[in-house]
Protein backbone atom coordinates (compact mmCIF):
# COMPACT_ATOMS: atom_id res chain seq x y z
CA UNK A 1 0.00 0.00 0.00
CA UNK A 2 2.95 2.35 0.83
CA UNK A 3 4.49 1.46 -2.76
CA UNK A 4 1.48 2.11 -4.23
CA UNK A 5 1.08 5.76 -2.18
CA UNK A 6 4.37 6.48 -2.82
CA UNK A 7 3.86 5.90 -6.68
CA UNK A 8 1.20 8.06 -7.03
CA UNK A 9 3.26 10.50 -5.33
CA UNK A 10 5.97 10.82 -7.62
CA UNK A 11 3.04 10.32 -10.67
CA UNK A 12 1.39 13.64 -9.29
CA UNK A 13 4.67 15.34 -8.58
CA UNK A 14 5.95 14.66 -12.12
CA UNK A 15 3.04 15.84 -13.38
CA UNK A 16 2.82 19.08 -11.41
CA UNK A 17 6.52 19.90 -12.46
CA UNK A 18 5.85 19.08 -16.32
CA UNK A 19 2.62 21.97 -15.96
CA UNK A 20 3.76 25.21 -17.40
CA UNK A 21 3.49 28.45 -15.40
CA UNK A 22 0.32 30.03 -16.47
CA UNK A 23 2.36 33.33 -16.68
CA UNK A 24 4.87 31.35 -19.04
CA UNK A 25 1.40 29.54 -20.75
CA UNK A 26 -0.23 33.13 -21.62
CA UNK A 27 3.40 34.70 -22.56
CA UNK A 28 4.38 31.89 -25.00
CA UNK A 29 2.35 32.53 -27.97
CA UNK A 30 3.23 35.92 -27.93
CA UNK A 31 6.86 34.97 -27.73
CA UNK A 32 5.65 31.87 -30.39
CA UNK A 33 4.09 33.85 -33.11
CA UNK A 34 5.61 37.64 -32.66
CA UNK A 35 9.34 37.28 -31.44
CA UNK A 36 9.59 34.21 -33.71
CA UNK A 37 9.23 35.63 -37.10
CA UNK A 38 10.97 39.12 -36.01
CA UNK A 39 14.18 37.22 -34.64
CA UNK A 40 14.02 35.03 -38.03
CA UNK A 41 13.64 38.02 -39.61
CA UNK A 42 16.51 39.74 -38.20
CA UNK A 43 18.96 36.75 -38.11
CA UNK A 44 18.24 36.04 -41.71
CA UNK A 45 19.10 40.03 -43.01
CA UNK A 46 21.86 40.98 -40.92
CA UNK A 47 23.23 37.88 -39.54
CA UNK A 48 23.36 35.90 -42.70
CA UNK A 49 23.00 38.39 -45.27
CA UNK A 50 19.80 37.32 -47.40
CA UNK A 51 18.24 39.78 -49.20
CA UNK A 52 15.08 41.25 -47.71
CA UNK A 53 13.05 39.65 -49.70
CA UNK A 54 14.16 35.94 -48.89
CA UNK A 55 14.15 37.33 -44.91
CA UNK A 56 10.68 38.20 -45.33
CA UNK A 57 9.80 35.19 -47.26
CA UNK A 58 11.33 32.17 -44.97
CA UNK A 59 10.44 34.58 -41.86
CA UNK A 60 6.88 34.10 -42.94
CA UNK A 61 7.24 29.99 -42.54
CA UNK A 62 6.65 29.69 -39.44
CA UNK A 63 3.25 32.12 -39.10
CA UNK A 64 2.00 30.71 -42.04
CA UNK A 65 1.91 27.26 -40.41
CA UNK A 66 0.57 28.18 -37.15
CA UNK A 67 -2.31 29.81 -38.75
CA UNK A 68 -3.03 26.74 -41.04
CA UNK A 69 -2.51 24.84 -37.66
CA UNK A 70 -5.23 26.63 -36.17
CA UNK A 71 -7.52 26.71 -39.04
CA UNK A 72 -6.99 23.12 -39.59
CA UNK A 73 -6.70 21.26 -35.84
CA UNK A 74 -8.66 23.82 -33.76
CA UNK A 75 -10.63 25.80 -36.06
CA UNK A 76 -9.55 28.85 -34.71
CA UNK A 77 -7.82 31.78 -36.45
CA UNK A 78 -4.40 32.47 -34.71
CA UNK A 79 -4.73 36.22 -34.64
CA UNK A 80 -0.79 37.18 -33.49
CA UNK A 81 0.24 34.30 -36.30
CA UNK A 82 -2.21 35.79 -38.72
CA UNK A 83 -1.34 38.94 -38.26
CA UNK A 84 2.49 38.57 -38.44
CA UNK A 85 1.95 36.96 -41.59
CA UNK A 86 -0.16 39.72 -42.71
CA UNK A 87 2.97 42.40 -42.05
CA UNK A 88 5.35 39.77 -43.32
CA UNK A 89 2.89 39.39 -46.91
CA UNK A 90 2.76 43.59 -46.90
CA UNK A 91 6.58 44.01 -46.86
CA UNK A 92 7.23 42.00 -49.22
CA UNK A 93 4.43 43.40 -51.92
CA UNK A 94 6.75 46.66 -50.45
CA UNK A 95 10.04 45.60 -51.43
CA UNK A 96 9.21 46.33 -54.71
CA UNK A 97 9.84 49.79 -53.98
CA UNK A 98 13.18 50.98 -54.31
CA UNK A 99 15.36 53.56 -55.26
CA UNK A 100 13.89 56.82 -53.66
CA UNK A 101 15.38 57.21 -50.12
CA UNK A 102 11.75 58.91 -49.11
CA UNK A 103 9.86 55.58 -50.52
CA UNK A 104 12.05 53.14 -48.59
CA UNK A 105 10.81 55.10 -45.31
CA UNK A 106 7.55 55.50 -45.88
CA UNK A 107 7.60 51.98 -46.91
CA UNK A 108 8.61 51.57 -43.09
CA UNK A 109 5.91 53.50 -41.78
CA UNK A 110 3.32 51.22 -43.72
CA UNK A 111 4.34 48.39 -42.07
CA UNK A 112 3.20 49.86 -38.48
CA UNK A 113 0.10 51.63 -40.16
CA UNK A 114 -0.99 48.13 -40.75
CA UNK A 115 0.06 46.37 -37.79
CA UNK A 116 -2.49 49.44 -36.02
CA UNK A 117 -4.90 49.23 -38.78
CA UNK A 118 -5.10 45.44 -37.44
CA UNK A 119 -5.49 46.52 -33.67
CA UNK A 120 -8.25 49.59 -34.02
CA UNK A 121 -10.12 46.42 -36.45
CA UNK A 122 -9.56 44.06 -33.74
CA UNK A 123 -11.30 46.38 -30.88
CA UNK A 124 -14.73 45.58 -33.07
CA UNK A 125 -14.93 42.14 -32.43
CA UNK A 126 -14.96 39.96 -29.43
CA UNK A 127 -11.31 39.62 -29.12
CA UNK A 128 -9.81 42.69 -29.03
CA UNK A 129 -5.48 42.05 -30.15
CA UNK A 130 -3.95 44.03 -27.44
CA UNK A 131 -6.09 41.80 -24.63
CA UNK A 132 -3.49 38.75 -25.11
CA UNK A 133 -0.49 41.16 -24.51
CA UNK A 134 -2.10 42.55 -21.53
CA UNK A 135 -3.51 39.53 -19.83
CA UNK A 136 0.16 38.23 -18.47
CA UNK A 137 0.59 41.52 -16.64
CA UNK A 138 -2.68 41.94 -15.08
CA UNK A 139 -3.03 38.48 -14.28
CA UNK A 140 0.69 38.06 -13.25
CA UNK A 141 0.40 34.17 -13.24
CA UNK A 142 -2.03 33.73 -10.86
CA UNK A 143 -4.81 30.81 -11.24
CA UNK A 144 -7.32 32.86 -9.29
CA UNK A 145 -6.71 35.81 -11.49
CA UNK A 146 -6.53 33.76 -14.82
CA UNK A 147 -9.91 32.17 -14.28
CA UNK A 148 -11.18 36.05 -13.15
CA UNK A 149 -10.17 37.53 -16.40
CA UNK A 150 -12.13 34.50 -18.11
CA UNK A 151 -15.41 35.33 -16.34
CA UNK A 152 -15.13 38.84 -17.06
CA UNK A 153 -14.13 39.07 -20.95
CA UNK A 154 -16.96 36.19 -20.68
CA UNK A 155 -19.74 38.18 -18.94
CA UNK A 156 -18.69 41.89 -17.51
CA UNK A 157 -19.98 44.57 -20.35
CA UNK A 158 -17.31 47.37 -18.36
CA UNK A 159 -14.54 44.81 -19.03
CA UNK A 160 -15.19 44.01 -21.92
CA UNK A 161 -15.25 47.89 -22.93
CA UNK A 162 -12.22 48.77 -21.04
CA UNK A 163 -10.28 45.71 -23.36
CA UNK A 164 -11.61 47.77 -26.41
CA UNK A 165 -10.35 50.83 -25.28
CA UNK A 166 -7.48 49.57 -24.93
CA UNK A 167 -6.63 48.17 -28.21
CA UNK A 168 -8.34 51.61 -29.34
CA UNK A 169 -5.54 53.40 -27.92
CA UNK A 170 -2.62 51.53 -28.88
CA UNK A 171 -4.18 51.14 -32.60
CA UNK A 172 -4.50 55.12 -32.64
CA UNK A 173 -0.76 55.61 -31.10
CA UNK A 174 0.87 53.38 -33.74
CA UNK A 175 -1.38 55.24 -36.47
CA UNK A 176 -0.73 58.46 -35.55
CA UNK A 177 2.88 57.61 -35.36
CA UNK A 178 2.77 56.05 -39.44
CA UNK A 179 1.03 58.89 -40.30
CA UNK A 180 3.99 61.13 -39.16
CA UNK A 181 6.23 59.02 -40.63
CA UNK A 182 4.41 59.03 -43.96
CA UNK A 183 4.33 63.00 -43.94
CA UNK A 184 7.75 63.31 -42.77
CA UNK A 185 9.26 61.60 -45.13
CA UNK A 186 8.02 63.32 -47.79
CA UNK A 187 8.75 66.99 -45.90
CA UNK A 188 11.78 66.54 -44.00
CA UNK A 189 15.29 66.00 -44.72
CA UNK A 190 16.18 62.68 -45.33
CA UNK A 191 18.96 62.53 -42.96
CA UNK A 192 16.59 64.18 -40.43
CA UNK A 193 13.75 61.23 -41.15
CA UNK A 194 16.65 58.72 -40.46
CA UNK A 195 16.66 59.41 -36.72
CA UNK A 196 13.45 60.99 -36.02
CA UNK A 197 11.32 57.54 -37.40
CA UNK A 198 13.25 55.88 -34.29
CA UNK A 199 11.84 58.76 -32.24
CA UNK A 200 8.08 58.69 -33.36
CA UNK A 201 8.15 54.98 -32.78
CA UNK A 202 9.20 55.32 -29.40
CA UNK A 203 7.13 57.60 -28.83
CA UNK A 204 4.33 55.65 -29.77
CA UNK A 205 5.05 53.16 -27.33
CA UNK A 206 5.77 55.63 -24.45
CA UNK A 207 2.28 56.93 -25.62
CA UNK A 208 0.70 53.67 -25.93
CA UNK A 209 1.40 52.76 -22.33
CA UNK A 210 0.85 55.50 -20.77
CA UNK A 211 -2.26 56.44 -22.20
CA UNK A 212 -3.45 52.39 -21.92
CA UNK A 213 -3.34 52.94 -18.08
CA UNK A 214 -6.92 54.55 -18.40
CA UNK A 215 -8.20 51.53 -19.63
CA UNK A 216 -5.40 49.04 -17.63
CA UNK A 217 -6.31 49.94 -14.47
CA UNK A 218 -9.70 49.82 -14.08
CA UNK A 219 -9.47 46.34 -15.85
CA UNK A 220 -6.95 45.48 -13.05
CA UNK A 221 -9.19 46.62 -10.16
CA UNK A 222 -12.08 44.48 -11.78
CA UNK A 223 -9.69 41.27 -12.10
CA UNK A 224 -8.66 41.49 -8.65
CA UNK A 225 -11.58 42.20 -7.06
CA UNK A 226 -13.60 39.24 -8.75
CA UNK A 227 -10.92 36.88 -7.94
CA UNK A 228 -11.25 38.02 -4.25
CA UNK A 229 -15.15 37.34 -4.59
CA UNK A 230 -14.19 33.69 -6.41
């Protein structure tokens, strides 16, 4: 009997140290399907030299198959997948355009025009884009707070319209930030668009996150206080 205790012991232990995290669970398809392709991406054009075309091409491998994956096996569209694939597809239709120094960086700013264009879309249906990258950090791992966030995207209306805003106002930072770029680079000096894209896209994150804490926060009081109710 004390073999057979013992044996289940080590079963259940094995199998609670084989579980994931959840905070490592809800981080790894952002990690999956968004760092991927950008580190392939990146490896493939400056490490190894390929052309940007070929970086953008065998980038998009891996995003492509996930989104088949999820089409096929769960019948579910992998939005951060999709979506990479859809910025990966856009550059390359883009690399077509060459030549004129103020083309090649408003080509640039396209890229993040779409990547917002996909966001402010995304804050019309159920599943707003920017939910999945805030979940980890209101959450923060917790079971209690995992299974709170369910119930409310499931059933709270204020949630739910707090995880629109939110997507709303990182989809209008990174468009108001293209748009810049787009008019700069067709005003400014060149050689003053080289630095000042970095700037605007910087600042479009600084913007994002600051300005997502009207919508963060109340979403973070609601989590906590319905897993304290749970």
């Amino acid at each position: 009997m004390s073999q057979i205790a013992a044996a289940n012991a080590v079963t259940a232990g094995t199998a609670t140290a084989k579980a994931p995290h959840p905070l490592v669970r809800t981080l790894r398809p952002l990690a999956v399907d968004i760092a991927g392709p950008l580190a392939a991406f990146y490896l493939l054009r400056s490490g190894l030299g390929a052309s940007e075309f070929a970086a953008l091409a065998w980038s998009s491998a891996f995003p492509v198959a996930r989104t088949v994956l999820g089409l096929v096996k769960d019948r579910t569209l992998n939005r951060f997948a999709a979506l990479m694939l859809g910025v990966n597809l856009v550059g390359l239709v883009l690399t077509t355009v060459s030549g004129d120094a103020r083309l090649m960086l408003a080509k640039e700013a396209v890229l993040s025009g779409f990547m917002a264009l996909a966001i402010l879309g995304s804050a019309l249906t159920a599943r707003p884009l920017m939910s999945a990258a805030l979940r980890p950090f209101l959450t923060k791992g917790e079971a209690a707070r995992e299974a709170a966030w369910d119930r409310l995207a499931a059933g709270s209306r204020p949630f739910r319209r707090y995880e629109r805003l939110f997507s709303v106002i990182w989809g209008s930072a990174l468009l108001a930030e293209c748009v810049a770029r787009v008019v700069g680079a067709f005003t400014l000096p060149v050689a003053t668009m080289v630095w000042l894209s970095t700037v605007l896209l910087v600042g479009a994150i600084v913007a994002g996150s600051m300005l997502g804490q009207a919508a963060a926060q109340p979403m973070e009081k609601l989590v906590r206080t319905e897993a304290a109710a749970a």
